[in-house]
PDB file of N, CA and C in Angstrom:
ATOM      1  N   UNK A   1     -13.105   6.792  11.784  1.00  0.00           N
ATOM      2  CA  UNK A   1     -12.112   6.093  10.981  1.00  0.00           C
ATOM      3  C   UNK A   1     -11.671   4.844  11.733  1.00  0.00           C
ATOM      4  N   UNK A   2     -11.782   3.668  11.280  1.00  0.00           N
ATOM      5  CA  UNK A   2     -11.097   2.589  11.680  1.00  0.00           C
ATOM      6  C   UNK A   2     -10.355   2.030  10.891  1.00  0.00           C
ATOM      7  N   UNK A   3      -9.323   1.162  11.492  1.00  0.00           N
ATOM      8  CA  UNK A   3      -7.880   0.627  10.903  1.00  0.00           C
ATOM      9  C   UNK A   3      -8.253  -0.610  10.094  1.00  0.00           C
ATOM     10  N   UNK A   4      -8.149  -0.872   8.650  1.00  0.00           N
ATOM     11  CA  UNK A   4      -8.092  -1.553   7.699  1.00  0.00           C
ATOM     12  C   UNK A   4      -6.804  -2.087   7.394  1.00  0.00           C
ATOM     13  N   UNK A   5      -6.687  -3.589   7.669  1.00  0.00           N
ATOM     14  CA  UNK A   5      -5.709  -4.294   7.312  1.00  0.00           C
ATOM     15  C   UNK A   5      -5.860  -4.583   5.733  1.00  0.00           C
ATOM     16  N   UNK A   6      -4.684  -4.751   4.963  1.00  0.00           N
ATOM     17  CA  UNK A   6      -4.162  -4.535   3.572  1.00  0.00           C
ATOM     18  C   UNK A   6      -2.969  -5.605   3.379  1.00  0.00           C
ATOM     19  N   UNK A   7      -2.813  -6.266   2.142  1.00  0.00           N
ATOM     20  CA  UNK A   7      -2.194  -6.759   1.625  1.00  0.00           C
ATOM     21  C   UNK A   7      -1.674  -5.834   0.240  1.00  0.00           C
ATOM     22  N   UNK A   8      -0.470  -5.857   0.284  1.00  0.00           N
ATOM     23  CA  UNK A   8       0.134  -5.308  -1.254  1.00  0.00           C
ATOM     24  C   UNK A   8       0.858  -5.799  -1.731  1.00  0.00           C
ATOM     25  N   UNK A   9       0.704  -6.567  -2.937  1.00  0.00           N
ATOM     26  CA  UNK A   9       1.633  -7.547  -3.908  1.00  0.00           C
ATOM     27  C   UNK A   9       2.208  -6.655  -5.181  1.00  0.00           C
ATOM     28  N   UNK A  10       3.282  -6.482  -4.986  1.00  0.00           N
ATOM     29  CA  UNK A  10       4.098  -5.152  -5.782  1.00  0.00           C
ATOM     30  C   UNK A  10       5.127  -6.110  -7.136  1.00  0.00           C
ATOM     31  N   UNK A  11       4.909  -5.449  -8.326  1.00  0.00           N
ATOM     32  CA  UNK A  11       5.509  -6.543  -9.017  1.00  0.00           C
ATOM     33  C   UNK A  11       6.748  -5.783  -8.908  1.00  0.00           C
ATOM     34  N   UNK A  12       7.884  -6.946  -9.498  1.00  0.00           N
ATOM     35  CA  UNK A  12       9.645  -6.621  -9.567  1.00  0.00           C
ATOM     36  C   UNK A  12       9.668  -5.073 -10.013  1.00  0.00           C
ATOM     37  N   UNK A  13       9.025  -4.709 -10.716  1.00  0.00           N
ATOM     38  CA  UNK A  13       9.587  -3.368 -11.656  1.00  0.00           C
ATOM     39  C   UNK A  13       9.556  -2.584 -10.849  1.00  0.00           C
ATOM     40  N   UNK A  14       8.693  -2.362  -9.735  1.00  0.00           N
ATOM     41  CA  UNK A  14       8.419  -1.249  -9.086  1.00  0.00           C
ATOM     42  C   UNK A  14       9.314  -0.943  -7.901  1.00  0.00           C
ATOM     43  N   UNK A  15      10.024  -2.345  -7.923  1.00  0.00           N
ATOM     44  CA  UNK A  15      10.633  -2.692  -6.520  1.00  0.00           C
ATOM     45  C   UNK A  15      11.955  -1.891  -5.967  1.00  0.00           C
ATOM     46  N   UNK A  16      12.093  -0.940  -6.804  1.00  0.00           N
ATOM     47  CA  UNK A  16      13.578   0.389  -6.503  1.00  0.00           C
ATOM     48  C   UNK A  16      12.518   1.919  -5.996  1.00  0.00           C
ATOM     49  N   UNK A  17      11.223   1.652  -6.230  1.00  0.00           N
ATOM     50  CA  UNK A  17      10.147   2.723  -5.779  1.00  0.00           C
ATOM     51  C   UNK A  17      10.122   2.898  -4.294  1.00  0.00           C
ATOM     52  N   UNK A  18      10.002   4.039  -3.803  1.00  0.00           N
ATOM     53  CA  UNK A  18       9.554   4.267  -2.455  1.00  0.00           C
ATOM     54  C   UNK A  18       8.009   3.914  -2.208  1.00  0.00           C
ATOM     55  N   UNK A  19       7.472   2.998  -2.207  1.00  0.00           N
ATOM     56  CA  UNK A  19       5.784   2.497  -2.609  1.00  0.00           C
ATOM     57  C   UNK A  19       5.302   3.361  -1.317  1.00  0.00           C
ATOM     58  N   UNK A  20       5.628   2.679  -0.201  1.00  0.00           N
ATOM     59  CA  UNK A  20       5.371   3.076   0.938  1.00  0.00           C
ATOM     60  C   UNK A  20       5.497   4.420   1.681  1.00  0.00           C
ATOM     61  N   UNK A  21       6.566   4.665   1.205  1.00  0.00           N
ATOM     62  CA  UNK A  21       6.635   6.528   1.326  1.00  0.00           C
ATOM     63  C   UNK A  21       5.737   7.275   1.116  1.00  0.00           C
ATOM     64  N   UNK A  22       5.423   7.012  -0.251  1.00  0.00           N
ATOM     65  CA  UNK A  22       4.828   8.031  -0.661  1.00  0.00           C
ATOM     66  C   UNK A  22       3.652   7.796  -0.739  1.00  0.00           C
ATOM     67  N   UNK A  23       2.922   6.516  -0.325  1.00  0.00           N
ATOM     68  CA  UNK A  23       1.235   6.087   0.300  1.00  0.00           C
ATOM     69  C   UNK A  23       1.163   7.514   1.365  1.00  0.00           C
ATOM     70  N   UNK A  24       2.232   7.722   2.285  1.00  0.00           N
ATOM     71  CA  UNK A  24       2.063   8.645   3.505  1.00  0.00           C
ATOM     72  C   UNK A  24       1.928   9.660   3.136  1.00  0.00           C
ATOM     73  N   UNK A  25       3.296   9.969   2.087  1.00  0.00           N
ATOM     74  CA  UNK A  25       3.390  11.499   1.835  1.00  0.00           C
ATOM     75  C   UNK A  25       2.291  12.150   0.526  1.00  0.00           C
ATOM     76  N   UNK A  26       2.163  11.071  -0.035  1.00  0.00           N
ATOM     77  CA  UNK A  26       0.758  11.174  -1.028  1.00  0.00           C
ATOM     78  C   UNK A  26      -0.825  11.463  -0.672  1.00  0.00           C
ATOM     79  N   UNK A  27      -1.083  11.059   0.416  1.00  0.00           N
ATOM     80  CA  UNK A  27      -2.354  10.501   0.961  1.00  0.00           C
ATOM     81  C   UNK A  27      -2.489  10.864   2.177  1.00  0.00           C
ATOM     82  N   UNK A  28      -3.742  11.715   3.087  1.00  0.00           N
ATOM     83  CA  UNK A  28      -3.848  11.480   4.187  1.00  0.00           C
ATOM     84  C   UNK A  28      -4.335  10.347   5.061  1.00  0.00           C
ATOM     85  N   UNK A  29      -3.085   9.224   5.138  1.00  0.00           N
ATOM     86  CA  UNK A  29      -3.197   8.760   5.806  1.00  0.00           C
ATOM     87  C   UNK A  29      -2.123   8.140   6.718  1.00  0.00           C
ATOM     88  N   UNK A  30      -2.429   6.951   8.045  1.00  0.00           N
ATOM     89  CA  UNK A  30      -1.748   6.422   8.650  1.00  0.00           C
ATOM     90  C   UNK A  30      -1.459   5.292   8.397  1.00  0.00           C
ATOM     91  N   UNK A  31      -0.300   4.835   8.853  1.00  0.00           N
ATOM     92  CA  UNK A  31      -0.129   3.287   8.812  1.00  0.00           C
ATOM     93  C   UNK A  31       0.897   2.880   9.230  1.00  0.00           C
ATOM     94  N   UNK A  32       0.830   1.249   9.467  1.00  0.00           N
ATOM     95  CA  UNK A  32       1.713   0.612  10.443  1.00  0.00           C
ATOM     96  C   UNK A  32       2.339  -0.711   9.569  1.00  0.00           C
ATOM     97  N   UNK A  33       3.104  -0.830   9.374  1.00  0.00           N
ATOM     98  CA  UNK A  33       3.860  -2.389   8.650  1.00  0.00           C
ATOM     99  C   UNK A  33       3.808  -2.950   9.459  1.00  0.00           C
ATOM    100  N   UNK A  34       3.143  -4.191   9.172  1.00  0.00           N
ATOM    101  CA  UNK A  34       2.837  -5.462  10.217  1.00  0.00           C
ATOM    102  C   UNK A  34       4.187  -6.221   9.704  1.00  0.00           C
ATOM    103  N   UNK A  35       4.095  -6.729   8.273  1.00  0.00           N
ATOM    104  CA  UNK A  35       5.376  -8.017   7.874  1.00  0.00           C
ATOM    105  C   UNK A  35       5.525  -7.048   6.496  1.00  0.00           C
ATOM    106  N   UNK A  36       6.871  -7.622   5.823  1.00  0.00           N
ATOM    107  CA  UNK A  36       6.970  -7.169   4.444  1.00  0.00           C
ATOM    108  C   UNK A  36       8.159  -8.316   4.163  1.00  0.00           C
ATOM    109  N   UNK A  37       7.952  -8.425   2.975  1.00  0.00           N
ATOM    110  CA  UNK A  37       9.204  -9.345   2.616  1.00  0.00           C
ATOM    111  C   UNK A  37       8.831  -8.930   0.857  1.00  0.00           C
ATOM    112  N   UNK A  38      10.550  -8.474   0.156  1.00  0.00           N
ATOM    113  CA  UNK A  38      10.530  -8.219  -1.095  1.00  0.00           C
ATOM    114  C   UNK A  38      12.003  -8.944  -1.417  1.00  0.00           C
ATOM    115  N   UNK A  39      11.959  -9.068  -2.830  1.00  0.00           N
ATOM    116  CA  UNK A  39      13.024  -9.840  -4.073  1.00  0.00           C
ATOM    117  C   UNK A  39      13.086  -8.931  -5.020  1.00  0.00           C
ATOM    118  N   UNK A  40      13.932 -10.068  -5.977  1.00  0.00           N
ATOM    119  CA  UNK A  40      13.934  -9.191  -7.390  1.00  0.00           C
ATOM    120  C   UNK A  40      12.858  -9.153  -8.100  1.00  0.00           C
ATOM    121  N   UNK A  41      12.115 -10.275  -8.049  1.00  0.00           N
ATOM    122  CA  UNK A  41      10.936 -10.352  -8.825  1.00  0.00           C
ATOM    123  C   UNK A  41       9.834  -9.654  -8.002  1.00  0.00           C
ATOM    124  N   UNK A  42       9.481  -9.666  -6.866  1.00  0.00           N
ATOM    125  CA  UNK A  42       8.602  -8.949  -6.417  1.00  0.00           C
ATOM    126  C   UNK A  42       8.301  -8.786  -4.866  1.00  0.00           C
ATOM    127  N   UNK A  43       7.186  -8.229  -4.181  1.00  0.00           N
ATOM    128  CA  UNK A  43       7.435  -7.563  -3.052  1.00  0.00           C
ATOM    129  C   UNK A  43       5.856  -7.668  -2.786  1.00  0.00           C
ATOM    130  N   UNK A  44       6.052  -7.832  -1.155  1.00  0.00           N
ATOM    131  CA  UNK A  44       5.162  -8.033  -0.415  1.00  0.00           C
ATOM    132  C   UNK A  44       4.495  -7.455   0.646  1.00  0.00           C
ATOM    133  N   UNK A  45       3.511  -6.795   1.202  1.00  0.00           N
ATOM    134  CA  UNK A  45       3.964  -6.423   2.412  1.00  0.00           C
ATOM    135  C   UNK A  45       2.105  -5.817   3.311  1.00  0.00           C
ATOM    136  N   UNK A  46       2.179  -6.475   4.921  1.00  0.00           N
ATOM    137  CA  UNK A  46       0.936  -6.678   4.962  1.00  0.00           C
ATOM    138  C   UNK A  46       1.140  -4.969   5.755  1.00  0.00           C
ATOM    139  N   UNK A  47      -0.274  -4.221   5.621  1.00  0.00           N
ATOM    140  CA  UNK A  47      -0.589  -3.110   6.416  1.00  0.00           C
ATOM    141  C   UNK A  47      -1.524  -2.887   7.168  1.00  0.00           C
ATOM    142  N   UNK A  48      -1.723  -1.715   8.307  1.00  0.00           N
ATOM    143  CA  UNK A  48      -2.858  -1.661   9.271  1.00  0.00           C
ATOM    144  C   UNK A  48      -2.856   0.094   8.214  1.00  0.00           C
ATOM    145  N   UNK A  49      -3.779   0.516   7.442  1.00  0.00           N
ATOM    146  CA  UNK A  49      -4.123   1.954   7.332  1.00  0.00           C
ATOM    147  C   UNK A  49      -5.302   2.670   7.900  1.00  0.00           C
ATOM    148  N   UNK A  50      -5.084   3.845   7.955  1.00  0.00           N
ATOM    149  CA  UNK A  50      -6.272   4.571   8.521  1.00  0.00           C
ATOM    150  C   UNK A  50      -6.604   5.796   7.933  1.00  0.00           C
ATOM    151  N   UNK A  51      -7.742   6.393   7.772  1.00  0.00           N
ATOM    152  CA  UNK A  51      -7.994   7.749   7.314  1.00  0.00           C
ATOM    153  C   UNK A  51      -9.235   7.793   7.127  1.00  0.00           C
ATOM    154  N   UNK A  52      -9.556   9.050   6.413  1.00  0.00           N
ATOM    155  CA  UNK A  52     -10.689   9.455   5.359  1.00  0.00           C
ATOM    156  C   UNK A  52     -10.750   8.644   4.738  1.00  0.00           C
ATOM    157  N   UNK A  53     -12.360   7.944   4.439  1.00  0.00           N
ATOM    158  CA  UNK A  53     -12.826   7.120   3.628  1.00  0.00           C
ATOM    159  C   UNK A  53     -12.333   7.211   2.248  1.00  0.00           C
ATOM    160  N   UNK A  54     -12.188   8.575   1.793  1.00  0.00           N
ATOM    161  CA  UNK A  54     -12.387   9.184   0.682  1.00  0.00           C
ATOM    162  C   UNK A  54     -10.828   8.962  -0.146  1.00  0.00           C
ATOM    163  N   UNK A  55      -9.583   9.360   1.178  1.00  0.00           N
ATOM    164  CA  UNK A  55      -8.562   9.428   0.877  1.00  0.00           C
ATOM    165  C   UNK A  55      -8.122   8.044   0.568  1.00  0.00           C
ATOM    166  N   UNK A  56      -8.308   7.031   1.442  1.00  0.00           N
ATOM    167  CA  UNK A  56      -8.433   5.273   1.207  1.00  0.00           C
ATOM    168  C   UNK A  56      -8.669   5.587  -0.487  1.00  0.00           C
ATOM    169  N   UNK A  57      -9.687   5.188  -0.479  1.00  0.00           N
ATOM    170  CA  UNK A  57     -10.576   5.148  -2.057  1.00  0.00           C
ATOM    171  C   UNK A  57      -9.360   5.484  -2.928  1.00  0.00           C
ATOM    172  N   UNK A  58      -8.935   6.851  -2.745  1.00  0.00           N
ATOM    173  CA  UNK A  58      -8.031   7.116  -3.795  1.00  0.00           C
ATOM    174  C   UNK A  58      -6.427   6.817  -3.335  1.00  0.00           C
ATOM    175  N   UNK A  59      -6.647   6.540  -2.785  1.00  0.00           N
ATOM    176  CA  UNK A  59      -4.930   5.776  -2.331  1.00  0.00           C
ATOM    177  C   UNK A  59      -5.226   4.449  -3.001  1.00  0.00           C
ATOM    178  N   UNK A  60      -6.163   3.739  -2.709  1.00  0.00           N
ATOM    179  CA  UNK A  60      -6.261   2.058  -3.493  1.00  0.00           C
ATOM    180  C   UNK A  60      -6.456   2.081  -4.943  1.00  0.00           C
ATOM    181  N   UNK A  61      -6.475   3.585  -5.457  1.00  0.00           N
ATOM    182  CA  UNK A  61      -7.320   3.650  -6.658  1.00  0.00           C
ATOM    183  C   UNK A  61      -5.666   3.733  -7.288  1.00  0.00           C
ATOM    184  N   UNK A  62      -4.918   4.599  -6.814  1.00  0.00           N
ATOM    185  CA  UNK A  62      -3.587   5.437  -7.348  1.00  0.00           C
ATOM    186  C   UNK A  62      -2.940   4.196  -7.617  1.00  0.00           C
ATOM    187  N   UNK A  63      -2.854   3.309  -6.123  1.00  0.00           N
ATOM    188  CA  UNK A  63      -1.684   1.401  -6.101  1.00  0.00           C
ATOM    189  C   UNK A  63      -2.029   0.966  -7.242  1.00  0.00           C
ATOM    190  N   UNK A  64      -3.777   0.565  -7.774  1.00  0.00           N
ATOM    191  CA  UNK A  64      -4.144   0.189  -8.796  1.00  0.00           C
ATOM    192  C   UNK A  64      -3.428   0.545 -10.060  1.00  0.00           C
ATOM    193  N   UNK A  65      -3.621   1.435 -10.531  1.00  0.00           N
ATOM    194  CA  UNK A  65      -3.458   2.164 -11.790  1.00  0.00           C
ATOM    195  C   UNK A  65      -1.830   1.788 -12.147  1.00  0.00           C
ATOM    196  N   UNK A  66      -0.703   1.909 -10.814  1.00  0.00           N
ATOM    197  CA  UNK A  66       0.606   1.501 -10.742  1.00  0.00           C
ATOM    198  C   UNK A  66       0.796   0.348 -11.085  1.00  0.00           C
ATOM    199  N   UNK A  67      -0.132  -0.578 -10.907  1.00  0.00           N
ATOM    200  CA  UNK A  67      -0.181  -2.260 -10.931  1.00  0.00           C
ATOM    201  C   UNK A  67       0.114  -3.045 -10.163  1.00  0.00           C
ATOM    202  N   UNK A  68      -0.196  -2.194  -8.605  1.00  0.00           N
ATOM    203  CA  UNK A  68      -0.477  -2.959  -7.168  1.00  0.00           C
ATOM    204  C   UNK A  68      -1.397  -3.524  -6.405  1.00  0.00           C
ATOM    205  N   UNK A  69      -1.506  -4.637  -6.453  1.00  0.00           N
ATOM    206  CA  UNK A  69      -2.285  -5.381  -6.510  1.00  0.00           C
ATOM    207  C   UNK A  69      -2.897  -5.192  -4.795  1.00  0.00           C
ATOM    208  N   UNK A  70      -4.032  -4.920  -5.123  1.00  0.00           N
ATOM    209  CA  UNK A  70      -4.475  -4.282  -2.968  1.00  0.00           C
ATOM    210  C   UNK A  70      -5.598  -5.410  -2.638  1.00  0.00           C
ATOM    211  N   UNK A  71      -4.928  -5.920  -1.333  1.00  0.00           N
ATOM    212  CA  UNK A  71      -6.710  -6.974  -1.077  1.00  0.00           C
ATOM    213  C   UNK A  71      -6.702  -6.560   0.248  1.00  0.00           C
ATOM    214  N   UNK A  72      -7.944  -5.611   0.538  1.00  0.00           N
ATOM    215  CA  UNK A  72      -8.340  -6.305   1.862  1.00  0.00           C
ATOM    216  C   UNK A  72      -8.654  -7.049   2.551  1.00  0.00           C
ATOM    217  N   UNK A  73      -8.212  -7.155   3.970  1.00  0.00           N
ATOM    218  CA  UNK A  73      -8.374  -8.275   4.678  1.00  0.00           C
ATOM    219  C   UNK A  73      -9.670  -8.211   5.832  1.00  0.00           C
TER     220      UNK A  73
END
């Protein structure tokens, strides 16, 4: 497993959500907040994650479907 840096562009609506929480408590995986900066309209925030290939996959798959926008870096 190696550490994959991540971008997540979170729109306003979601922005009272625990996003980040529950990436951890959802998913086996790790991770580290490099920067984050959020508003009313929307939210930002760069990551280092780690895990199971498999668990990734469906952690980027779950942000998706929410309407979080994921780019790797």
């Amino acid at each position: 497993m190696k550490d994959i840096e991540i971008e997540l562009f979170i729109p306003g609506e979601l922005k009272d959500e625990p996003i980040i929480c529950n990436m951890i408590k959802n998913f086996k995986v790790e991770m580290k907040i490099i920067e984050a900066s959020f508003s009313a309209e929307s939210g930002w925030a760069l990551l280092v994650v780690n895990g199971p290939k498999d668990e990734l996959e469906r952690m980027f798959g779950d942000l998706q479907k929410r309407g979080i926008n994921v780019h790797r870096r």
